[in-house]
PDB file of N, CA and C in Angstrom:
ATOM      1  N   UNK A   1     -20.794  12.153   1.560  1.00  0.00           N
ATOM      2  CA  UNK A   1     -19.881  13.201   1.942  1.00  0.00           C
ATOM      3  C   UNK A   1     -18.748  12.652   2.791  1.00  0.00           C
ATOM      4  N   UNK A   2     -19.081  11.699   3.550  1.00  0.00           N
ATOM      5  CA  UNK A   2     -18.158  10.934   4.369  1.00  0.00           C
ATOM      6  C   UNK A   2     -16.717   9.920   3.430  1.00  0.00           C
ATOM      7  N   UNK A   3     -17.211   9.993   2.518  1.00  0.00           N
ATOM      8  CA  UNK A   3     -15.996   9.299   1.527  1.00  0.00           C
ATOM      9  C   UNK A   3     -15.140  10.132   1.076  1.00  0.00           C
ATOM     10  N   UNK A   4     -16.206  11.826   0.462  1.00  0.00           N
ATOM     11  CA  UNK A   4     -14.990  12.176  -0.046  1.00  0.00           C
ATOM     12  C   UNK A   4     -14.036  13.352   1.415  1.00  0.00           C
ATOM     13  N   UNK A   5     -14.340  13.108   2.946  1.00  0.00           N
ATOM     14  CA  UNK A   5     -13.580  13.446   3.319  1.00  0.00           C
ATOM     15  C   UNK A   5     -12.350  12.452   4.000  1.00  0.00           C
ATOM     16  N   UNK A   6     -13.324  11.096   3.762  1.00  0.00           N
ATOM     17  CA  UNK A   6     -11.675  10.521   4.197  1.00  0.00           C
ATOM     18  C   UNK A   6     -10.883  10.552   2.525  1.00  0.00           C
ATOM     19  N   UNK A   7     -10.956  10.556   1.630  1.00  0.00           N
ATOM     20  CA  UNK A   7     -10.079   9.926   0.901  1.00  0.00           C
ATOM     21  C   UNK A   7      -8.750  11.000   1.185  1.00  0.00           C
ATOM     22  N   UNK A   8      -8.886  11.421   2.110  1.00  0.00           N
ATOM     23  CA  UNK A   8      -7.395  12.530   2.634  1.00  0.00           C
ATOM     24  C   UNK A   8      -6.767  11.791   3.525  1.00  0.00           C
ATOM     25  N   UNK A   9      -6.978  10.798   4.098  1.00  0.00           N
ATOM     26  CA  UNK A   9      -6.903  10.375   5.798  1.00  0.00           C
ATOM     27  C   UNK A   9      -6.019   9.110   5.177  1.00  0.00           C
ATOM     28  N   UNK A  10      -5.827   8.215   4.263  1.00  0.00           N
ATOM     29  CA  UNK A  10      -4.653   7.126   4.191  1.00  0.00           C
ATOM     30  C   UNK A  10      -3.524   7.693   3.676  1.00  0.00           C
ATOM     31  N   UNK A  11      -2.478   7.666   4.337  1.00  0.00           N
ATOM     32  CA  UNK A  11      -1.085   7.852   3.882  1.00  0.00           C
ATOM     33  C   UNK A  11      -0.513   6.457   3.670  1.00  0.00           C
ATOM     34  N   UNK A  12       0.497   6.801   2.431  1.00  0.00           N
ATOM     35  CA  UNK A  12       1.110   5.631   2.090  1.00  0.00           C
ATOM     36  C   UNK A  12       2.371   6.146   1.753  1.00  0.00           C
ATOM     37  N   UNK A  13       3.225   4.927   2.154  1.00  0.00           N
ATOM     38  CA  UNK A  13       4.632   5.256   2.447  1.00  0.00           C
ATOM     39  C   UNK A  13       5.203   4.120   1.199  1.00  0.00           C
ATOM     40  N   UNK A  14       6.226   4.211   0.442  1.00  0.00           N
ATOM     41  CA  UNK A  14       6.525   3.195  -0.146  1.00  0.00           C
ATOM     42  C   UNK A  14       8.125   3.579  -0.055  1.00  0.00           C
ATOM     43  N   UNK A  15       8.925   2.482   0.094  1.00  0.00           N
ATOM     44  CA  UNK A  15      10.172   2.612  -0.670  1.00  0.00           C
ATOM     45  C   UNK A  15      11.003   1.373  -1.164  1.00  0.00           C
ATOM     46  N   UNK A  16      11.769   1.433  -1.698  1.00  0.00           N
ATOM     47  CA  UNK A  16      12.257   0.251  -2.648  1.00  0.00           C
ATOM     48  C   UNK A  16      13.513   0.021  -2.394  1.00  0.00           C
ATOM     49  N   UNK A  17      13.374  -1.135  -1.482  1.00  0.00           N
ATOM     50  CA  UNK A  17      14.446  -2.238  -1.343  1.00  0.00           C
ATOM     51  C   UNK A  17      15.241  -3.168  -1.970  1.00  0.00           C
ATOM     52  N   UNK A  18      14.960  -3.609  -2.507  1.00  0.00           N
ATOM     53  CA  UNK A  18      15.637  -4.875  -3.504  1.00  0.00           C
ATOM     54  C   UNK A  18      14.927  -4.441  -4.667  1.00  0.00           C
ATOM     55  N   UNK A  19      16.644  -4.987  -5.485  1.00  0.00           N
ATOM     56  CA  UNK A  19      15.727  -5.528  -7.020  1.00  0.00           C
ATOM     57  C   UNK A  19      16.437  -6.992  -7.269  1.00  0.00           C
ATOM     58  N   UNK A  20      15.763  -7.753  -8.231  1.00  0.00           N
ATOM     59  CA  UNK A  20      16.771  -8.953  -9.099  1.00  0.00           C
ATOM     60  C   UNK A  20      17.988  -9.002  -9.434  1.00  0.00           C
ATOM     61  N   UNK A  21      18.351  -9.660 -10.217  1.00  0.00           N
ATOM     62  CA  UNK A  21      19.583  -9.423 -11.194  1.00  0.00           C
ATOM     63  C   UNK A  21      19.294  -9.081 -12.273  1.00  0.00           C
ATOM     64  N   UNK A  22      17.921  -9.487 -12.753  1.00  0.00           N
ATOM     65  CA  UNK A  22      17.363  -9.114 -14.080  1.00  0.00           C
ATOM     66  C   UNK A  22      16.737  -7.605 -14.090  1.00  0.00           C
ATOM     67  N   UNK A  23      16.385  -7.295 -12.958  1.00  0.00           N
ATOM     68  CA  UNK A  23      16.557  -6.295 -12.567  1.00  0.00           C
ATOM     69  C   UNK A  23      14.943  -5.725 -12.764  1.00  0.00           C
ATOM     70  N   UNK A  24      14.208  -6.919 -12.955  1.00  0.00           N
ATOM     71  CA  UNK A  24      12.903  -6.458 -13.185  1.00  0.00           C
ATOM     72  C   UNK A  24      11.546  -6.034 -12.435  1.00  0.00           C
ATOM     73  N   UNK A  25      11.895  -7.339 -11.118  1.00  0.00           N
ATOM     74  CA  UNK A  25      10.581  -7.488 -10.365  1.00  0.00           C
ATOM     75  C   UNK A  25      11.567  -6.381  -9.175  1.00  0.00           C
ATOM     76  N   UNK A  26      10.719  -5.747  -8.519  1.00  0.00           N
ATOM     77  CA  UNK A  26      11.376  -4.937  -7.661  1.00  0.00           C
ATOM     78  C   UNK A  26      10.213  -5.018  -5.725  1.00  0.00           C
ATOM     79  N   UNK A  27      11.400  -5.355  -5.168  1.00  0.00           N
ATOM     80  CA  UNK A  27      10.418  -5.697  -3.210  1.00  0.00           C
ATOM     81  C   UNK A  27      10.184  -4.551  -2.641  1.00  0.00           C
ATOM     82  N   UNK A  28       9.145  -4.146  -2.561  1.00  0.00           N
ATOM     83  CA  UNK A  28       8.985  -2.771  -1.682  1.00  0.00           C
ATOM     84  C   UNK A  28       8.097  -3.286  -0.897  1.00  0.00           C
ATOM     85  N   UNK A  29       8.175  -2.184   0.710  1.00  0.00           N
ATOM     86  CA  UNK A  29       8.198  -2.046   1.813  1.00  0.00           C
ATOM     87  C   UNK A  29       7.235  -0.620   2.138  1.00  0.00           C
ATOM     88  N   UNK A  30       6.190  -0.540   3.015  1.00  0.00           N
ATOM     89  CA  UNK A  30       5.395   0.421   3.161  1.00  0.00           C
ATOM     90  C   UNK A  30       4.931   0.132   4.800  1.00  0.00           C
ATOM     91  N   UNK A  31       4.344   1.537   5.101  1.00  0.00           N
ATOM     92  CA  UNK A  31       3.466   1.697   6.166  1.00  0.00           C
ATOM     93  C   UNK A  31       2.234   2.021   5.869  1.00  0.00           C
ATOM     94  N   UNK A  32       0.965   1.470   5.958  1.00  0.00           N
ATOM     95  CA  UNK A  32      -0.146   2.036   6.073  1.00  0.00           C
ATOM     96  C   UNK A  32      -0.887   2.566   7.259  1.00  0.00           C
ATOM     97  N   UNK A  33      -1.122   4.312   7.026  1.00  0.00           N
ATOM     98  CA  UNK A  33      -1.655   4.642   8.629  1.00  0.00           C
ATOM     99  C   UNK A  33      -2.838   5.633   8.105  1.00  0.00           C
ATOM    100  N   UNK A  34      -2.936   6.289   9.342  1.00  0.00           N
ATOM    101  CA  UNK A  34      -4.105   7.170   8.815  1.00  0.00           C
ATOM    102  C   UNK A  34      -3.786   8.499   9.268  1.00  0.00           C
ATOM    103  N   UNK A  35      -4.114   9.033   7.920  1.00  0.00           N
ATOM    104  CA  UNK A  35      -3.407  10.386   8.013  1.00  0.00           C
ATOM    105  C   UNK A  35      -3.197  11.443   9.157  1.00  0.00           C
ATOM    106  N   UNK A  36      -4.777  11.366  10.075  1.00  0.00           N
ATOM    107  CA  UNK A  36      -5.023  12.350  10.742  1.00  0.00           C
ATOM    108  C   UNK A  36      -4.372  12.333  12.053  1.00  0.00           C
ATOM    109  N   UNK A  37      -3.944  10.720  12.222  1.00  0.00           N
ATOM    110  CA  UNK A  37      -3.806  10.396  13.654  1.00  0.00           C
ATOM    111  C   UNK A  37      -2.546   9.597  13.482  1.00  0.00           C
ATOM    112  N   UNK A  38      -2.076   9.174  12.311  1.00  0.00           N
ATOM    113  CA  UNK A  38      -0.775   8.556  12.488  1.00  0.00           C
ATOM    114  C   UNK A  38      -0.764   7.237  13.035  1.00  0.00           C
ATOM    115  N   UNK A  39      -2.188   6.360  13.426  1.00  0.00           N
ATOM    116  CA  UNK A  39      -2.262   5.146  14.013  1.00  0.00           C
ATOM    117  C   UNK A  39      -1.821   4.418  12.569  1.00  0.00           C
ATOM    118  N   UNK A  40      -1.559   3.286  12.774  1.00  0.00           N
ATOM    119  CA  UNK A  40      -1.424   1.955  11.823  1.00  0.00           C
ATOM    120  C   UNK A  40      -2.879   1.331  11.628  1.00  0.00           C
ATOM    121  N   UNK A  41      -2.754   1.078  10.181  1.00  0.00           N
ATOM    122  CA  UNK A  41      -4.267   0.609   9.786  1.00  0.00           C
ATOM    123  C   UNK A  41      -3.957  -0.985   9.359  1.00  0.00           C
ATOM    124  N   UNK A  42      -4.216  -2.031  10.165  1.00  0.00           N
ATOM    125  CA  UNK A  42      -3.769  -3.549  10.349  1.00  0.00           C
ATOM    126  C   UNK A  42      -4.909  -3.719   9.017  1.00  0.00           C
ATOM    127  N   UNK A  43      -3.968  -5.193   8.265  1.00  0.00           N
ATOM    128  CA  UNK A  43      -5.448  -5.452   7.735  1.00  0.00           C
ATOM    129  C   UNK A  43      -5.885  -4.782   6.073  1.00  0.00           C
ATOM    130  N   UNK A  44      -5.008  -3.328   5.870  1.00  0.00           N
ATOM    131  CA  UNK A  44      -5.386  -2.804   4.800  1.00  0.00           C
ATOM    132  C   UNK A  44      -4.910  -3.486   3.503  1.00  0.00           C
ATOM    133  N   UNK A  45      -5.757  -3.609   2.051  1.00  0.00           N
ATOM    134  CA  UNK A  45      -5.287  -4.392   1.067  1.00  0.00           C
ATOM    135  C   UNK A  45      -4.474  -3.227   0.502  1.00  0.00           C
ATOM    136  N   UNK A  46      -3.246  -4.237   0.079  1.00  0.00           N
ATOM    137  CA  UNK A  46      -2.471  -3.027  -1.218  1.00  0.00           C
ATOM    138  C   UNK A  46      -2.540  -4.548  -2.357  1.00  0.00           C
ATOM    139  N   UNK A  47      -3.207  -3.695  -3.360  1.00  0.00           N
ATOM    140  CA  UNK A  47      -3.133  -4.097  -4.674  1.00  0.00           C
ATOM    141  C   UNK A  47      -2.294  -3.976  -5.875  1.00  0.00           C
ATOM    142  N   UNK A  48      -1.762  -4.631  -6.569  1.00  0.00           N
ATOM    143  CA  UNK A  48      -0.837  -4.039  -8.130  1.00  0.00           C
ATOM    144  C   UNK A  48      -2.227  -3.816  -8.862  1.00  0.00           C
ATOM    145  N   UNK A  49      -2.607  -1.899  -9.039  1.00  0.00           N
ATOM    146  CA  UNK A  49      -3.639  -2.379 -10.139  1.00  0.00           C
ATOM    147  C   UNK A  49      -3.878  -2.723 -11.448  1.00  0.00           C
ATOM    148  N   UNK A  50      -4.525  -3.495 -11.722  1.00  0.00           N
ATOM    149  CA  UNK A  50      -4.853  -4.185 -12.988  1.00  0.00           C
ATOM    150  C   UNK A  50      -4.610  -5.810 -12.907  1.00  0.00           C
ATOM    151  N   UNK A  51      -4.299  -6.014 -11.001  1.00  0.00           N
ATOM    152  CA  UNK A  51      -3.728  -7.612 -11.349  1.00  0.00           C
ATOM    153  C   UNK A  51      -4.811  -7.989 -10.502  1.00  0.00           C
ATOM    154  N   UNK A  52      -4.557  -9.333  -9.866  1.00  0.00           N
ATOM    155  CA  UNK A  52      -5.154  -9.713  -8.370  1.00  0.00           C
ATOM    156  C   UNK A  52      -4.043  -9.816  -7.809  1.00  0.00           C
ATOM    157  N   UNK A  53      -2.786  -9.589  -7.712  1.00  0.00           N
ATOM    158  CA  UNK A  53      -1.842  -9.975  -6.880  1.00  0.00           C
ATOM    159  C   UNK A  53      -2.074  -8.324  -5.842  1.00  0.00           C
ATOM    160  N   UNK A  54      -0.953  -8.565  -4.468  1.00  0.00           N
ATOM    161  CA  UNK A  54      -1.104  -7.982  -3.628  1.00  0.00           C
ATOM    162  C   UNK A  54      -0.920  -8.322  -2.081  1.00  0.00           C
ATOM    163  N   UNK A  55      -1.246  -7.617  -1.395  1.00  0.00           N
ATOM    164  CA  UNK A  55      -0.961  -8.232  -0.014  1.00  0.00           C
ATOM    165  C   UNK A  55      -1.964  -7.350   0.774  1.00  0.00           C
ATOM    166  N   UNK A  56      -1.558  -7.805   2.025  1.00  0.00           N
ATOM    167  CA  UNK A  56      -2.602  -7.143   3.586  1.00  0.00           C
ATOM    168  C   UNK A  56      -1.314  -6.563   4.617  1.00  0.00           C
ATOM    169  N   UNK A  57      -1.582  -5.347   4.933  1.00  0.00           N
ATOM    170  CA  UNK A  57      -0.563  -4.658   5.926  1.00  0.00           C
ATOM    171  C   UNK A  57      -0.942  -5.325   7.261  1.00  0.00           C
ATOM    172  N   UNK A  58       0.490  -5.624   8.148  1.00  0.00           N
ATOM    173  CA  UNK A  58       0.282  -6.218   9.276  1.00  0.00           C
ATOM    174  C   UNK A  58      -0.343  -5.829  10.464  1.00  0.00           C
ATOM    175  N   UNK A  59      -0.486  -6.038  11.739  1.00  0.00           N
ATOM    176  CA  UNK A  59      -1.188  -5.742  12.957  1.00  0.00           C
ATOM    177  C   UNK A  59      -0.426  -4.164  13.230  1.00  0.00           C
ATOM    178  N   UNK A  60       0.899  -3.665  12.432  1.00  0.00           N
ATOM    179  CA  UNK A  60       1.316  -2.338  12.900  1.00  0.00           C
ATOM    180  C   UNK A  60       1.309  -1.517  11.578  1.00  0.00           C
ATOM    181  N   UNK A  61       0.762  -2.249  10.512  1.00  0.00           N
ATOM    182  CA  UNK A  61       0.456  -1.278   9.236  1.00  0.00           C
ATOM    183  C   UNK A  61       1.394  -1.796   8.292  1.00  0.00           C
ATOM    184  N   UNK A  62       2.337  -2.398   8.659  1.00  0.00           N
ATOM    185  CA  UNK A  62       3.352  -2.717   7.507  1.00  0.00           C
ATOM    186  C   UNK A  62       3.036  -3.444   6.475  1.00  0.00           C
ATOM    187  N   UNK A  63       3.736  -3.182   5.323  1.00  0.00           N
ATOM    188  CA  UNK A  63       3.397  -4.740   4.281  1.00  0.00           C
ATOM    189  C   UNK A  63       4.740  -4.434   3.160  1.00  0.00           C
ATOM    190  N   UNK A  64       4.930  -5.739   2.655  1.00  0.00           N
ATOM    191  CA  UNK A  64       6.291  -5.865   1.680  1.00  0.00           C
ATOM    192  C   UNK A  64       5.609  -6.359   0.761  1.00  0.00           C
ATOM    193  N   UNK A  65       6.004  -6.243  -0.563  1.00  0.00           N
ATOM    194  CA  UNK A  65       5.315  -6.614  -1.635  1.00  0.00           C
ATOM    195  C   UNK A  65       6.259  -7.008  -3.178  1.00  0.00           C
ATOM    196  N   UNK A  66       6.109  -7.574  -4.016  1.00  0.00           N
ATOM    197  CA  UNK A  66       7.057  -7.622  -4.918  1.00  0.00           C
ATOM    198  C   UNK A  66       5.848  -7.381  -5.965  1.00  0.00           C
ATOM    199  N   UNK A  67       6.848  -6.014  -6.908  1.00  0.00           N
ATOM    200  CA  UNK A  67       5.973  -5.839  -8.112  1.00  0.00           C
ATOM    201  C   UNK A  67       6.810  -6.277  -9.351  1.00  0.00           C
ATOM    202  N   UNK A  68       5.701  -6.044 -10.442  1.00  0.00           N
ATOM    203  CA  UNK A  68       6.528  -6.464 -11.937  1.00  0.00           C
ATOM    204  C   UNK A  68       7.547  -5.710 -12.124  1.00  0.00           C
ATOM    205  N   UNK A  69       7.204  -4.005 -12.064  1.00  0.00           N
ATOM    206  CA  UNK A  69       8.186  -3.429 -12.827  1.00  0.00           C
ATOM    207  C   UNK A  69       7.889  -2.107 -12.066  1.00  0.00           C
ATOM    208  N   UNK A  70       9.144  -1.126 -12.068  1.00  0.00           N
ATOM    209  CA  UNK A  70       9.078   0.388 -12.153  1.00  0.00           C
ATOM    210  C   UNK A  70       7.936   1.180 -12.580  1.00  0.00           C
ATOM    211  N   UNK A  71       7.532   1.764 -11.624  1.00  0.00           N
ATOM    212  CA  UNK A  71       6.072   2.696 -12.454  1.00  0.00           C
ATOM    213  C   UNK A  71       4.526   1.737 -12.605  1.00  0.00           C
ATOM    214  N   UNK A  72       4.501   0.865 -11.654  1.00  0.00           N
ATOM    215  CA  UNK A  72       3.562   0.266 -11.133  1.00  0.00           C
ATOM    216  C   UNK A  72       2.754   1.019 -10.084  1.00  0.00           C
ATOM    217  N   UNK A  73       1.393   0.458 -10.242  1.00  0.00           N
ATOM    218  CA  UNK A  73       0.748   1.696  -9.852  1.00  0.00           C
ATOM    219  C   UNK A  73       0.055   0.588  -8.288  1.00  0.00           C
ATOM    220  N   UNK A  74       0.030   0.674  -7.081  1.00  0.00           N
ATOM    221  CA  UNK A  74      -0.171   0.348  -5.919  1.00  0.00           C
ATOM    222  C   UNK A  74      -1.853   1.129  -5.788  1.00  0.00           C
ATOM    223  N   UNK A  75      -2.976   0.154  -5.585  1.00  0.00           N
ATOM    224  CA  UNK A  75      -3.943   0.797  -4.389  1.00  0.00           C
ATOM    225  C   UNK A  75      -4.349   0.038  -3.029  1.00  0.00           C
ATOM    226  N   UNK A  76      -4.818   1.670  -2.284  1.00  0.00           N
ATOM    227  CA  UNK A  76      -4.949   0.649  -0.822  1.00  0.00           C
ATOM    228  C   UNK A  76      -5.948   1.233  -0.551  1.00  0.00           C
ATOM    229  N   UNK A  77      -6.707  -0.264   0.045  1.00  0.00           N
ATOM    230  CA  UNK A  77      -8.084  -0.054   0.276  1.00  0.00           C
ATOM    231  C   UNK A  77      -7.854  -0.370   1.820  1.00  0.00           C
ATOM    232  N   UNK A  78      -8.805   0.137   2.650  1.00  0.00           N
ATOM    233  CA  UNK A  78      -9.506  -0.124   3.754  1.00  0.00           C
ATOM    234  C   UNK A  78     -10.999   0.538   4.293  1.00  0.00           C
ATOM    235  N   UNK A  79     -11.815  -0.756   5.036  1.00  0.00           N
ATOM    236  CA  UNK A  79     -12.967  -0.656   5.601  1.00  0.00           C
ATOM    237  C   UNK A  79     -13.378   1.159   5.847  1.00  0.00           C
ATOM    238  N   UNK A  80     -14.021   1.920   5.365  1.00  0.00           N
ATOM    239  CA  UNK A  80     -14.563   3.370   6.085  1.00  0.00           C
ATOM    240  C   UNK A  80     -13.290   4.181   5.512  1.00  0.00           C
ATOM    241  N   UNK A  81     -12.566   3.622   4.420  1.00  0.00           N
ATOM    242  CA  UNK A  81     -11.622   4.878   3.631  1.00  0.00           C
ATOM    243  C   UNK A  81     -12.119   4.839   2.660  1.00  0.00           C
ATOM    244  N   UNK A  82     -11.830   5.759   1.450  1.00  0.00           N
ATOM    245  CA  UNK A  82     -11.555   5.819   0.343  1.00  0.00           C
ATOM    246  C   UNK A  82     -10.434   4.948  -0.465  1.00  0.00           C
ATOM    247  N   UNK A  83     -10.264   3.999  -1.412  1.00  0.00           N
ATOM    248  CA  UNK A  83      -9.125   4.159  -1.502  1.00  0.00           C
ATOM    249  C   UNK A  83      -7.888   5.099  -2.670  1.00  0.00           C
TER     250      UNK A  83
END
């Protein structure tokens, strides 16, 4: 029961900064926090799913990431969330 009430509690922020010239791979920029309290969740994985690529949000939640393409689908996991 404890899973399915956090899977409410991660907010994810994304927005899109850069692209190429080719215009393909695109750098986005996020906060990971927690919903209820707005703290920063250090540490959390964001994944491209279906790849292994990805990254870890920093000691204040942040993380930058470069994906393949538009309409890529991002998950984020952390310890005692859902993701």
């Amino acid at each position: 029961m404890h899973k399915l009430l956090t899977a409410s509690i991660l907010a994810f922020c994304v927005i899109v900064v850069a692209t190429n010239a080719q215009g393909q791979e695109r750098e986005i920029t996020g906060k990971v926090t927690a919903r209820e309290t707005g703290a920063p969740l250090p540490n959390a994985n964001i994944l491209i799913k279906g790849t292994t690529r990805g990254t870890a949000s920093d000691a204040d939640g942040n993380f930058r990431l470069t994906i393949p393409t538009a309409g890529t689908t991002l998950v984020v996991s952390y310890i005692g969330y859902a993701s």
